[in-house]
PDB file of N, CA and C in Angstrom:
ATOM      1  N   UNK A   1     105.059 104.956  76.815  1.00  0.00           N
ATOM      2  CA  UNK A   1     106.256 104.454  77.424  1.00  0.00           C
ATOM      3  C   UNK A   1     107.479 104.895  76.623  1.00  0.00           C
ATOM      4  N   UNK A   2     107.475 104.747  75.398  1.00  0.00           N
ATOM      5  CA  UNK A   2     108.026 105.206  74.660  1.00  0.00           C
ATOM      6  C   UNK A   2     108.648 106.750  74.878  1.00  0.00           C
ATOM      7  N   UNK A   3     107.992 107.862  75.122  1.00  0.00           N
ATOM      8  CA  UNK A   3     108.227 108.955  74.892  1.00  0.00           C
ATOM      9  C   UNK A   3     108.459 109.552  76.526  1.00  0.00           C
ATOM     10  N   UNK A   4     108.452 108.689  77.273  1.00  0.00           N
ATOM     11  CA  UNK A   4     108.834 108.639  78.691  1.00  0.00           C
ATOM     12  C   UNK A   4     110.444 108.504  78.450  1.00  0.00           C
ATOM     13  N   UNK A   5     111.010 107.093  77.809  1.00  0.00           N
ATOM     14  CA  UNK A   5     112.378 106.573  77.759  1.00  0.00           C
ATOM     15  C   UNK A   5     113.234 107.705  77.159  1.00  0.00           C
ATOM     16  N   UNK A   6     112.710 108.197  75.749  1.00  0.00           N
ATOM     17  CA  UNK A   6     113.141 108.843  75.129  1.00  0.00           C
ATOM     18  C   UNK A   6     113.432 110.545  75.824  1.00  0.00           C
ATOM     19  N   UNK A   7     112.589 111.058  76.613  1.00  0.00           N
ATOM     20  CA  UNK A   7     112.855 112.267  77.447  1.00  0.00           C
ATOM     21  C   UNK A   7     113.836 111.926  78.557  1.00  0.00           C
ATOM     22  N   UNK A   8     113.460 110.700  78.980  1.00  0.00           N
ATOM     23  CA  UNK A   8     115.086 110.539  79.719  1.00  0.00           C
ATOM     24  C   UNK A   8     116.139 110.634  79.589  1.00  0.00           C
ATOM     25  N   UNK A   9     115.915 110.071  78.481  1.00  0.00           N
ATOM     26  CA  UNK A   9     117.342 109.328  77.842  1.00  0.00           C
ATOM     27  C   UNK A   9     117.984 111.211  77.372  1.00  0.00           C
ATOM     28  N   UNK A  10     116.699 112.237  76.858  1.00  0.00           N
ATOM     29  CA  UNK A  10     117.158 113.523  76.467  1.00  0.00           C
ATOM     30  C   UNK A  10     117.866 114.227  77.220  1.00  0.00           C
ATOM     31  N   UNK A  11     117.009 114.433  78.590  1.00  0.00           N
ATOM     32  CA  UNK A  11     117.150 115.429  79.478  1.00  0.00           C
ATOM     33  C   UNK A  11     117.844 114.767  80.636  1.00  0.00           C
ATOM     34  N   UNK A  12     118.328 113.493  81.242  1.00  0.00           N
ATOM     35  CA  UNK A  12     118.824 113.091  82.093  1.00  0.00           C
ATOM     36  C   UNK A  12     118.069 112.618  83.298  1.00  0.00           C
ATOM     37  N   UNK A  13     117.007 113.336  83.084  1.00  0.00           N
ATOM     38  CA  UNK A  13     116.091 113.440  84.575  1.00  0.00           C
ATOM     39  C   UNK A  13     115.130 112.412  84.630  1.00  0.00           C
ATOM     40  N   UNK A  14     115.283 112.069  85.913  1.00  0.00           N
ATOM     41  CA  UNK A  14     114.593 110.404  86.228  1.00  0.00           C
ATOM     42  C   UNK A  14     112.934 110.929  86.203  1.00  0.00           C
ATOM     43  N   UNK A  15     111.826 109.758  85.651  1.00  0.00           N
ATOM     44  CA  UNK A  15     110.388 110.061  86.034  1.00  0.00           C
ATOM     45  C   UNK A  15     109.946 109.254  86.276  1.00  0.00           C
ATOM     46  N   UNK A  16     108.538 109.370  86.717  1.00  0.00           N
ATOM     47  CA  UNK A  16     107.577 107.948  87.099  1.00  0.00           C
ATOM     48  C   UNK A  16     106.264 108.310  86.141  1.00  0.00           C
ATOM     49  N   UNK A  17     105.519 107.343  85.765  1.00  0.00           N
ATOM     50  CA  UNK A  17     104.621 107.221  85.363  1.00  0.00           C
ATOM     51  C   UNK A  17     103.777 106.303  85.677  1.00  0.00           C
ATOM     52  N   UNK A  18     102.065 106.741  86.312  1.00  0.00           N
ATOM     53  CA  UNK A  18     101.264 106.018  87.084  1.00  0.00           C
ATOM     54  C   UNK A  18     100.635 105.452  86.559  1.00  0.00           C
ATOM     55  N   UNK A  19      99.752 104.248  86.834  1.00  0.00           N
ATOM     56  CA  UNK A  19      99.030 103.488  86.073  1.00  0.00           C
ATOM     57  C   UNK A  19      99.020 103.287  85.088  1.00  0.00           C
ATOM     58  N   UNK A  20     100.394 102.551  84.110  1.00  0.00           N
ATOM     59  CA  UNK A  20     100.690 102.736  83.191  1.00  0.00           C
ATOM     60  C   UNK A  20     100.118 100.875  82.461  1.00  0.00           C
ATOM     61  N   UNK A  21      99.893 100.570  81.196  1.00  0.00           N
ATOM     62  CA  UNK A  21      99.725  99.628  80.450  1.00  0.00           C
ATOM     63  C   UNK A  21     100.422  99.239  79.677  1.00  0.00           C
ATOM     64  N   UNK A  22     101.184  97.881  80.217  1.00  0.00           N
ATOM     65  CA  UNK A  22     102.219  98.003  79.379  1.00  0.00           C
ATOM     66  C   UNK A  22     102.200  96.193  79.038  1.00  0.00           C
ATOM     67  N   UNK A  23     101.025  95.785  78.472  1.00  0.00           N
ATOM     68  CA  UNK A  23     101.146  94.504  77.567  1.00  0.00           C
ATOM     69  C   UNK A  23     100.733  93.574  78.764  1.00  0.00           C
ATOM     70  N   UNK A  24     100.984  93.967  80.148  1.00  0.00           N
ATOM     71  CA  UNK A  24     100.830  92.924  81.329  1.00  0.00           C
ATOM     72  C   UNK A  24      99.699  92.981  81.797  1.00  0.00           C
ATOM     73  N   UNK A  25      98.694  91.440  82.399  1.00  0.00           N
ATOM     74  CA  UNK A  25      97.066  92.431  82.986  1.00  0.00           C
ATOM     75  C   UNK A  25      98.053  93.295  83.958  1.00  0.00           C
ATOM     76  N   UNK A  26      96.633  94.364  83.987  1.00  0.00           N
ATOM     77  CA  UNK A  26      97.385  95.258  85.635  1.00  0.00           C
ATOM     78  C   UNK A  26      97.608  96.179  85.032  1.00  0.00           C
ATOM     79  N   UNK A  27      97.929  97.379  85.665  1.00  0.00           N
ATOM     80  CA  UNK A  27      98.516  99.038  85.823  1.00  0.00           C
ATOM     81  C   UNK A  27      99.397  98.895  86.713  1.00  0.00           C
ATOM     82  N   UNK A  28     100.828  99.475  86.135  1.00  0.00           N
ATOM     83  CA  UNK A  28     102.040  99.626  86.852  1.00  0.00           C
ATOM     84  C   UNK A  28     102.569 101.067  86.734  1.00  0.00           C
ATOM     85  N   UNK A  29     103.108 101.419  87.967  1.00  0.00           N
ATOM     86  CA  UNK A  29     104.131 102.687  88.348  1.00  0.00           C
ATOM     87  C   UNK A  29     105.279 102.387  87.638  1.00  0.00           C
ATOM     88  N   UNK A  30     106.195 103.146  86.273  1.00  0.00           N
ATOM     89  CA  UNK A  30     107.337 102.742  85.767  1.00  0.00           C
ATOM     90  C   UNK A  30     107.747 103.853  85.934  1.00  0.00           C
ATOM     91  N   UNK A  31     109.066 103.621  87.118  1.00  0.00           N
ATOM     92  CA  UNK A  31     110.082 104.943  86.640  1.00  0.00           C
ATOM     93  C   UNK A  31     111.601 104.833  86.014  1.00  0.00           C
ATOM     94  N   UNK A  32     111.769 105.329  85.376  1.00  0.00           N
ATOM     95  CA  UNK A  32     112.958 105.582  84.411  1.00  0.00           C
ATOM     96  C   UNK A  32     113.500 106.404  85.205  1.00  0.00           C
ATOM     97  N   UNK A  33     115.212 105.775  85.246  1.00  0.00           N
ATOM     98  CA  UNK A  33     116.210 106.152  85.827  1.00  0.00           C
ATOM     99  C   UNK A  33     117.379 106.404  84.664  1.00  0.00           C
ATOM    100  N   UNK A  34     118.007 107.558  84.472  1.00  0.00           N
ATOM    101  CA  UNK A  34     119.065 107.589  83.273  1.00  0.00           C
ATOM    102  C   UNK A  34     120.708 106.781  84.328  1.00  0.00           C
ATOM    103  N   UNK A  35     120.828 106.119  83.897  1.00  0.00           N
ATOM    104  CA  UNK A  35     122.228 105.592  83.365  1.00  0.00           C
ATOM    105  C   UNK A  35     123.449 105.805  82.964  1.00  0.00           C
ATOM    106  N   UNK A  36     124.522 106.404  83.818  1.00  0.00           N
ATOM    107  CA  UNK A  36     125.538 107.442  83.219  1.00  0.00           C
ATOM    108  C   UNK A  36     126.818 106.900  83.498  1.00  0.00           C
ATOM    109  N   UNK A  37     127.411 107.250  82.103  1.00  0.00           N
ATOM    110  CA  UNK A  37     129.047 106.685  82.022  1.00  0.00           C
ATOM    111  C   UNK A  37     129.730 107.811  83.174  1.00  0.00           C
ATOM    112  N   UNK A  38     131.017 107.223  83.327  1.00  0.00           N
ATOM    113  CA  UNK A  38     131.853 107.785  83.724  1.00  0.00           C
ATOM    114  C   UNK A  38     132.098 109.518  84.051  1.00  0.00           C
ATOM    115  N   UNK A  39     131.590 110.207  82.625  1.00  0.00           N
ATOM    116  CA  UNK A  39     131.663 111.403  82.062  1.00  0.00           C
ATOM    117  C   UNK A  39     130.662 112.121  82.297  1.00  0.00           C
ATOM    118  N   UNK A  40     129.413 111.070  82.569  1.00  0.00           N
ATOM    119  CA  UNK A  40     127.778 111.800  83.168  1.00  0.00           C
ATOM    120  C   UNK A  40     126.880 111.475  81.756  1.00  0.00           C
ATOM    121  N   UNK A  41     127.529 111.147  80.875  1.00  0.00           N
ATOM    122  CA  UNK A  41     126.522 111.245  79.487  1.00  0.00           C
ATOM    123  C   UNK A  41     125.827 109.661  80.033  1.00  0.00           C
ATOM    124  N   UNK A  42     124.360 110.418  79.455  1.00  0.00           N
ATOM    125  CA  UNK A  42     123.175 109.049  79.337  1.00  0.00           C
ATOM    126  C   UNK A  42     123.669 107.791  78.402  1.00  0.00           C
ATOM    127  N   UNK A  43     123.546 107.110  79.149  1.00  0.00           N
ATOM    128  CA  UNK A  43     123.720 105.609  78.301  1.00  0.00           C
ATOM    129  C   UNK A  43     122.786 104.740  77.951  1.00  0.00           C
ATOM    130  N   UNK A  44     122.171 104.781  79.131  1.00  0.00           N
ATOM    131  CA  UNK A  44     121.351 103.738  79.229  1.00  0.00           C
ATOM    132  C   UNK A  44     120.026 104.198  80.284  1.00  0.00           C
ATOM    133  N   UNK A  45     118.965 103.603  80.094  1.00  0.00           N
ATOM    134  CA  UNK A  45     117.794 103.858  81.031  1.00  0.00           C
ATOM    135  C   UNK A  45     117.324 102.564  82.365  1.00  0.00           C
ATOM    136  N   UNK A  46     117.495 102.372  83.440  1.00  0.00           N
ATOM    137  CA  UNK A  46     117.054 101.620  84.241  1.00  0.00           C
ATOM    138  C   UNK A  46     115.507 101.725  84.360  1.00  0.00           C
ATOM    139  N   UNK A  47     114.466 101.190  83.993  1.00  0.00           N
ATOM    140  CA  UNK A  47     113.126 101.151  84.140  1.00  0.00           C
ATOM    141  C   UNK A  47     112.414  99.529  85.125  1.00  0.00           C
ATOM    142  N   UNK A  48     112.165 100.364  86.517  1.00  0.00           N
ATOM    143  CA  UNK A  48     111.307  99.181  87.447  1.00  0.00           C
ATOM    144  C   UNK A  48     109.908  99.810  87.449  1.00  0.00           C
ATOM    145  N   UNK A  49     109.156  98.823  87.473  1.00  0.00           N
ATOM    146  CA  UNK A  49     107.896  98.675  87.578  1.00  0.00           C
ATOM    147  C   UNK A  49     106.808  97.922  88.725  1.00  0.00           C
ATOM    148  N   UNK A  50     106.053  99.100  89.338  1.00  0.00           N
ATOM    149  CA  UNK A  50     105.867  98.262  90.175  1.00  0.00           C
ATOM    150  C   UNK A  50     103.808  98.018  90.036  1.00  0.00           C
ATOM    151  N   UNK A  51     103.186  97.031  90.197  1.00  0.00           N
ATOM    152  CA  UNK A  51     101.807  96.337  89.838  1.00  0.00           C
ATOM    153  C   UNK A  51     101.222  97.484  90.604  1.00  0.00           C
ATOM    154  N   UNK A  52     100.264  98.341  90.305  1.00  0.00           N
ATOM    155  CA  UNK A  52      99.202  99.221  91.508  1.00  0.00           C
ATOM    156  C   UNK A  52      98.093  98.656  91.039  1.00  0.00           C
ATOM    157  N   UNK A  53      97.108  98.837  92.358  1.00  0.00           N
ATOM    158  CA  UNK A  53      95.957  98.284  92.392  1.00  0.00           C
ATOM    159  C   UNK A  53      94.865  99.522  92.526  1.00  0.00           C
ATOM    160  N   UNK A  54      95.138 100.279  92.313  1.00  0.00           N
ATOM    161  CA  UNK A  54      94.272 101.491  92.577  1.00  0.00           C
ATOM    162  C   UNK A  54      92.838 101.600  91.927  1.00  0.00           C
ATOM    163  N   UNK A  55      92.638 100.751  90.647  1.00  0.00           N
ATOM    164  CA  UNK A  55      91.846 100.827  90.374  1.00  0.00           C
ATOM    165  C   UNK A  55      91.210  99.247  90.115  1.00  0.00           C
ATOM    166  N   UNK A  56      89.690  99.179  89.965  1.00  0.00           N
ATOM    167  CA  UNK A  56      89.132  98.250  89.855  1.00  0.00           C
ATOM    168  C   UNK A  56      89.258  97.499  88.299  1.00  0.00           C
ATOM    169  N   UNK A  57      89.933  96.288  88.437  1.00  0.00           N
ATOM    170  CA  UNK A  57      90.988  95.015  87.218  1.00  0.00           C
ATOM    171  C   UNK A  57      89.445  94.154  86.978  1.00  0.00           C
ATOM    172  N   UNK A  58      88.186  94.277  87.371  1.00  0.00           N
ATOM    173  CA  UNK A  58      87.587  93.324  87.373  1.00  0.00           C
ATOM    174  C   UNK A  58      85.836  93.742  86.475  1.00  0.00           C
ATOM    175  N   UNK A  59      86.343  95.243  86.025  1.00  0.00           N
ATOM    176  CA  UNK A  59      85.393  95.527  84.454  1.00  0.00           C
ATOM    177  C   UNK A  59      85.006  94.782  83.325  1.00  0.00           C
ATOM    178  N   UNK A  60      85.856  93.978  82.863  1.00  0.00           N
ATOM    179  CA  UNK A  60      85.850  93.480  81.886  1.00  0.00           C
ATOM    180  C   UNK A  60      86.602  94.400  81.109  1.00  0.00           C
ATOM    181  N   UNK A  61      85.915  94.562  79.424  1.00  0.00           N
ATOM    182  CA  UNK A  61      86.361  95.147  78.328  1.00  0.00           C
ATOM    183  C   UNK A  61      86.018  96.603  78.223  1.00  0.00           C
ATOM    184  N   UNK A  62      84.660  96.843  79.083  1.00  0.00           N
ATOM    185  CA  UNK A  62      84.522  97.952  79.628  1.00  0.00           C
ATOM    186  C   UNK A  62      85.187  99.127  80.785  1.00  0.00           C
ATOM    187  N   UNK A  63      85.697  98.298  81.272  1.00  0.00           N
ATOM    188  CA  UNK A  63      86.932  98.955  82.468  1.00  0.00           C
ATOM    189  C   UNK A  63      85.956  99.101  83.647  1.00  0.00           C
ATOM    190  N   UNK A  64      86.561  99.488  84.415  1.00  0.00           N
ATOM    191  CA  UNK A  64      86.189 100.343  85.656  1.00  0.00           C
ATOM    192  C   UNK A  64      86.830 101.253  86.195  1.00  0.00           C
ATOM    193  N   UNK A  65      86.556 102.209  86.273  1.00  0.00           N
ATOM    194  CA  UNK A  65      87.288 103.515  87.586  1.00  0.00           C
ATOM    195  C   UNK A  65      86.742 103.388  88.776  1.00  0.00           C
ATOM    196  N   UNK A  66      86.354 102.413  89.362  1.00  0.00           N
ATOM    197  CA  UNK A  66      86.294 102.549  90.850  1.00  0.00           C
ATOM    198  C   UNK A  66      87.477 102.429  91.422  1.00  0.00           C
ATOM    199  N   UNK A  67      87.921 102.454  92.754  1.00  0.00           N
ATOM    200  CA  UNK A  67      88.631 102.418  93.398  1.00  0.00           C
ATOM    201  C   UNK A  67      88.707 101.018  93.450  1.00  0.00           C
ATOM    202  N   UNK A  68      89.845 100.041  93.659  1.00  0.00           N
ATOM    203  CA  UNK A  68      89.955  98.786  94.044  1.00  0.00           C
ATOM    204  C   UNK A  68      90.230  98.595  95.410  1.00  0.00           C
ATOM    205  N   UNK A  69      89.276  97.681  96.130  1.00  0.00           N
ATOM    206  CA  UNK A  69      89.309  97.632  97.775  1.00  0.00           C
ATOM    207  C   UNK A  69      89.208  96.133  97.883  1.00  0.00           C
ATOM    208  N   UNK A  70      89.236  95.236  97.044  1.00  0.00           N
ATOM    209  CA  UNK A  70      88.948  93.904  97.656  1.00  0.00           C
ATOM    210  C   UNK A  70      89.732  92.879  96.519  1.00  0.00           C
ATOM    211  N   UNK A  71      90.515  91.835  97.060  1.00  0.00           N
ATOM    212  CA  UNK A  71      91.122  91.107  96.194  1.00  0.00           C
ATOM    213  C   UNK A  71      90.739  89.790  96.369  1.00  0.00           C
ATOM    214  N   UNK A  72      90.540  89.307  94.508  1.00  0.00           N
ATOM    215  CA  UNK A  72      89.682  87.940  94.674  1.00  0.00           C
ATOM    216  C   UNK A  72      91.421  87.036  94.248  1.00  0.00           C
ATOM    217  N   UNK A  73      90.999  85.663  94.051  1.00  0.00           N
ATOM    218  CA  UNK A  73      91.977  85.002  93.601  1.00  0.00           C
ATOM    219  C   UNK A  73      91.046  83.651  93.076  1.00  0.00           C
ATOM    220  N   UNK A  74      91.267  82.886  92.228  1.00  0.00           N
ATOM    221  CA  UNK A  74      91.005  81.659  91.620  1.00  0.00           C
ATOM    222  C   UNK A  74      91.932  80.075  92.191  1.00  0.00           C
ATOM    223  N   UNK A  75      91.841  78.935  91.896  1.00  0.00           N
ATOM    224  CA  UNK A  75      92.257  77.937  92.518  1.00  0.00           C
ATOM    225  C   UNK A  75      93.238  78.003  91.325  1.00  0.00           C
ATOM    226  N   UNK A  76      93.526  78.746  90.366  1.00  0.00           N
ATOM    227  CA  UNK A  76      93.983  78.404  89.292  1.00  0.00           C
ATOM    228  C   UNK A  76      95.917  79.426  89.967  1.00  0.00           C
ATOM    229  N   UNK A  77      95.484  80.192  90.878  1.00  0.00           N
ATOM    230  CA  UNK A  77      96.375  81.323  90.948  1.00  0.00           C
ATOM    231  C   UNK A  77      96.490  82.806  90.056  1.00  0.00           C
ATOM    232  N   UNK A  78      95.259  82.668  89.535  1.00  0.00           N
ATOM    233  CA  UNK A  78      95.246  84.049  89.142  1.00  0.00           C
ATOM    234  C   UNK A  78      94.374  85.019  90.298  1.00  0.00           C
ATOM    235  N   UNK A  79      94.559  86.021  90.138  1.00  0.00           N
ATOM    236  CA  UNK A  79      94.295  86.604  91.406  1.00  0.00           C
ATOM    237  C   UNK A  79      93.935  88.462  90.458  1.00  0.00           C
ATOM    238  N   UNK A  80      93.143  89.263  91.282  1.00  0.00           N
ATOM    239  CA  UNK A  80      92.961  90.825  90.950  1.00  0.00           C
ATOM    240  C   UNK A  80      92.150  91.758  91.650  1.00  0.00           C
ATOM    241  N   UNK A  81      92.712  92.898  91.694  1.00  0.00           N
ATOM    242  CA  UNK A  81      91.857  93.748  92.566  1.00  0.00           C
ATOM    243  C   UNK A  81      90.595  94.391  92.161  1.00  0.00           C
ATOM    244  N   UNK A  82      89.065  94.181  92.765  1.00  0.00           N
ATOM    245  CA  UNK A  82      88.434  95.196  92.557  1.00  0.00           C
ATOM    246  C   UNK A  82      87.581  95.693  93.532  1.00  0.00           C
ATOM    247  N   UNK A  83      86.611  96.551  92.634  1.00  0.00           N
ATOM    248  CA  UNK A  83      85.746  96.967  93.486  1.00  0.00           C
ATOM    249  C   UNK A  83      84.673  95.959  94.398  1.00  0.00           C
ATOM    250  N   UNK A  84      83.812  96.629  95.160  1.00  0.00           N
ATOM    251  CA  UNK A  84      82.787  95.870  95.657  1.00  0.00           C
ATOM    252  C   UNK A  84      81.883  95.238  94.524  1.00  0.00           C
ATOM    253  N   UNK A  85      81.435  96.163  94.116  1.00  0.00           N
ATOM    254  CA  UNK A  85      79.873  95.378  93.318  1.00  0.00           C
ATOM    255  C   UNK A  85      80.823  94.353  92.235  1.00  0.00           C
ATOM    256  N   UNK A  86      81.930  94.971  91.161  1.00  0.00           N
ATOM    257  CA  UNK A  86      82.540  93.888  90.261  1.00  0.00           C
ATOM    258  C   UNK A  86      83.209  92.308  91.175  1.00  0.00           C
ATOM    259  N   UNK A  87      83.465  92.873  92.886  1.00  0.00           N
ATOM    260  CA  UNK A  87      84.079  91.459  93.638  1.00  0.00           C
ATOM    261  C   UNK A  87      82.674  90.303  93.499  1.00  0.00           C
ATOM    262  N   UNK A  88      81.510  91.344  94.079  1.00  0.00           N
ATOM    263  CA  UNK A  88      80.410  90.546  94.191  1.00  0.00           C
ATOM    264  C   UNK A  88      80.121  89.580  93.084  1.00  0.00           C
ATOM    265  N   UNK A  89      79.940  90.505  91.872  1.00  0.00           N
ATOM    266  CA  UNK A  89      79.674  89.423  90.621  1.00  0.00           C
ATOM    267  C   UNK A  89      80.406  89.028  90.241  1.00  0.00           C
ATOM    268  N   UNK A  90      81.743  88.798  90.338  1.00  0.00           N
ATOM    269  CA  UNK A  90      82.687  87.675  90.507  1.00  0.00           C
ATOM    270  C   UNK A  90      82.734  86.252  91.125  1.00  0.00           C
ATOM    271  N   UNK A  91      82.074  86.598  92.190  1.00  0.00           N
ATOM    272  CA  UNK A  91      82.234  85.594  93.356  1.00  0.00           C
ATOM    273  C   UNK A  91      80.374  85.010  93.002  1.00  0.00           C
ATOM    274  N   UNK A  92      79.664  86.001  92.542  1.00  0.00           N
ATOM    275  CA  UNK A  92      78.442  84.993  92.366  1.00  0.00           C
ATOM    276  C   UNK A  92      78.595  84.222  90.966  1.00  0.00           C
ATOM    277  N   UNK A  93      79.513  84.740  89.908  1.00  0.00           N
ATOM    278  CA  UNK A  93      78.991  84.067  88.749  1.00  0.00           C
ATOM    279  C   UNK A  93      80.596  83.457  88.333  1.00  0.00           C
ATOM    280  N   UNK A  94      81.596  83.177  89.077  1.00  0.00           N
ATOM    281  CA  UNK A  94      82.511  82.545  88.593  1.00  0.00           C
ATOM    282  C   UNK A  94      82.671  81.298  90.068  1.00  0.00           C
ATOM    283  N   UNK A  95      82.736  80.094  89.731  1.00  0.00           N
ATOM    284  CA  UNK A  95      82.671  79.064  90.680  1.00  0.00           C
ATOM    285  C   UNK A  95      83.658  79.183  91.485  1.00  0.00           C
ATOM    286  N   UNK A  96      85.190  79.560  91.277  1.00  0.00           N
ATOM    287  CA  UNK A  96      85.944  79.032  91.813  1.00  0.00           C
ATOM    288  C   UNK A  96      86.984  80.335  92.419  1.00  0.00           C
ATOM    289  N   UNK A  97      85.837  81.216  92.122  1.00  0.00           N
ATOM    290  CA  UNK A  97      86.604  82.542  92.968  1.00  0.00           C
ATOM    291  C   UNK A  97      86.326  82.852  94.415  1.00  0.00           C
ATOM    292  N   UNK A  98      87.349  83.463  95.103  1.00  0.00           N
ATOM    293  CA  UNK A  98      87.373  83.684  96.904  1.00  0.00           C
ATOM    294  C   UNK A  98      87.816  84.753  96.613  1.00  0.00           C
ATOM    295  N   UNK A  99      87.569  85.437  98.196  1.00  0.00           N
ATOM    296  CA  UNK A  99      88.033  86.333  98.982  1.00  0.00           C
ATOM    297  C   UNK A  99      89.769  86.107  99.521  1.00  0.00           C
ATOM    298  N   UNK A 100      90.517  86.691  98.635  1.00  0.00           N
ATOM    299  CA  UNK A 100      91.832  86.439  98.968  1.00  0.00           C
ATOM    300  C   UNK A 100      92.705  87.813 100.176  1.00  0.00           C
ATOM    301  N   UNK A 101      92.717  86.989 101.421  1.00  0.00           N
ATOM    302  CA  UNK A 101      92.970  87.774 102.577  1.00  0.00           C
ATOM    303  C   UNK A 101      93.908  86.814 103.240  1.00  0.00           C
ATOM    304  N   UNK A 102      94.984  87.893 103.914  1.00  0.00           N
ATOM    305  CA  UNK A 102      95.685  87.736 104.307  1.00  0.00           C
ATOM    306  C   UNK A 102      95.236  87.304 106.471  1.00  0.00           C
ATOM    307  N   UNK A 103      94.219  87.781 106.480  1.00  0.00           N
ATOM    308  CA  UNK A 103      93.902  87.973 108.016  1.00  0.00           C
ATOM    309  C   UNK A 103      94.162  86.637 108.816  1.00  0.00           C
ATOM    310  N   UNK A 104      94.229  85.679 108.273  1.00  0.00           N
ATOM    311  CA  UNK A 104      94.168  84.306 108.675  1.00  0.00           C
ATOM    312  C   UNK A 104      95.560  83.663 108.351  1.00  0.00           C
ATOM    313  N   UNK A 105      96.246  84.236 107.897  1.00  0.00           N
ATOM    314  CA  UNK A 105      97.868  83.914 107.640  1.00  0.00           C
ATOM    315  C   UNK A 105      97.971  83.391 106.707  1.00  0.00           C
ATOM    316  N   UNK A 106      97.146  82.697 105.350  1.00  0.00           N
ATOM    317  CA  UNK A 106      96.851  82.745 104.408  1.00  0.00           C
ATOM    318  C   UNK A 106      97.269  80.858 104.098  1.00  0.00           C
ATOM    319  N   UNK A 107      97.878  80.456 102.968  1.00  0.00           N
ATOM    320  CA  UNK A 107      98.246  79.066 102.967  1.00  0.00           C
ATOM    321  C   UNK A 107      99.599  78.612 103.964  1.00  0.00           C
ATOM    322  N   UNK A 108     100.260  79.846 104.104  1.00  0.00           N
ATOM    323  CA  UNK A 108     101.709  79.703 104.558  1.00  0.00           C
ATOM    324  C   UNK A 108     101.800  79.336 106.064  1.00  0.00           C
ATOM    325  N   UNK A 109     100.451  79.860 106.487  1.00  0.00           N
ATOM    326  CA  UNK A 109     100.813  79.566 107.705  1.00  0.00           C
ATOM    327  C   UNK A 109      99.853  77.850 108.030  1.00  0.00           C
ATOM    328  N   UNK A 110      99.397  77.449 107.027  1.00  0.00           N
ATOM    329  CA  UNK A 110      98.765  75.659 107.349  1.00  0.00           C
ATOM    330  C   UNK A 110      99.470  75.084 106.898  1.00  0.00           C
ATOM    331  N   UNK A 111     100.868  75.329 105.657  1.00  0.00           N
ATOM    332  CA  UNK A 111     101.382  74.573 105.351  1.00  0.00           C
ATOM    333  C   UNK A 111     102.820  74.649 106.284  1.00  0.00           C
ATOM    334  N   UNK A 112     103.369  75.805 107.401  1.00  0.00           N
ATOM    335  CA  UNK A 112     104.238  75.586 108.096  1.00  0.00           C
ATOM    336  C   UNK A 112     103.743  75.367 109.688  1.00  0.00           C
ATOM    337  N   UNK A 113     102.138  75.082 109.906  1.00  0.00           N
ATOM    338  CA  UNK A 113     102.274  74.202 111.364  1.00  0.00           C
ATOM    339  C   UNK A 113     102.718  73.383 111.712  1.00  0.00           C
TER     340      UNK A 113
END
């Protein structure tokens, strides 16, 4: 991340960087935008970030590179994307995990009938 800001901040020119780790659970898209006074000189860097799910969050310490296709969630509100087989053993060996889908309109729509 570091050496992302710093080439911006060099060369002016905005970038993105994919699946990036940056202290938060999750892999995020961060692109750096340079920041320019009046005169055009770099000032400052604008950096948004956005959560991708592309890959499977539900490895453990081991990771996973599968593709992420299914999102669980807890009663607690934590919530993450993974694969099939890591959703499965999720949902068999943690009590209080679901299938978090939108198809049914989700809480929003039982709590505004």
């Amino acid at each position: 991340m570091r050496a992302s800001l710093d080439e911006v901040y060099r060369t002016g020119v905005a970038r993105t960087d994919g699946d990036v780790r940056c202290g938060l659970p999750g892999l995020f898209d961060l692109t750096y935008e340079p920041r320019r006074a009046a005169d055009g000189t770099v000032i400052g860097i604008w950096v948004t970030g956005v959560e991708t799910a592309r890959l499977c969050r539900l490895g453990g310490s081991a990771g996973c590179t599968e593709p992420a296709e299914v999102k669980v969630a807890d009663s607690w509100g934590d919530s993450a994307w993974g694969c099939p087989a890591h959703v499965e053993d999720a949902i068999l060996n943690v009590r209080t995990v679901f299938i978090a889908s939108e198809e049914l309109g989700g809480l929003a729509a039982y709590l505004n009938r």
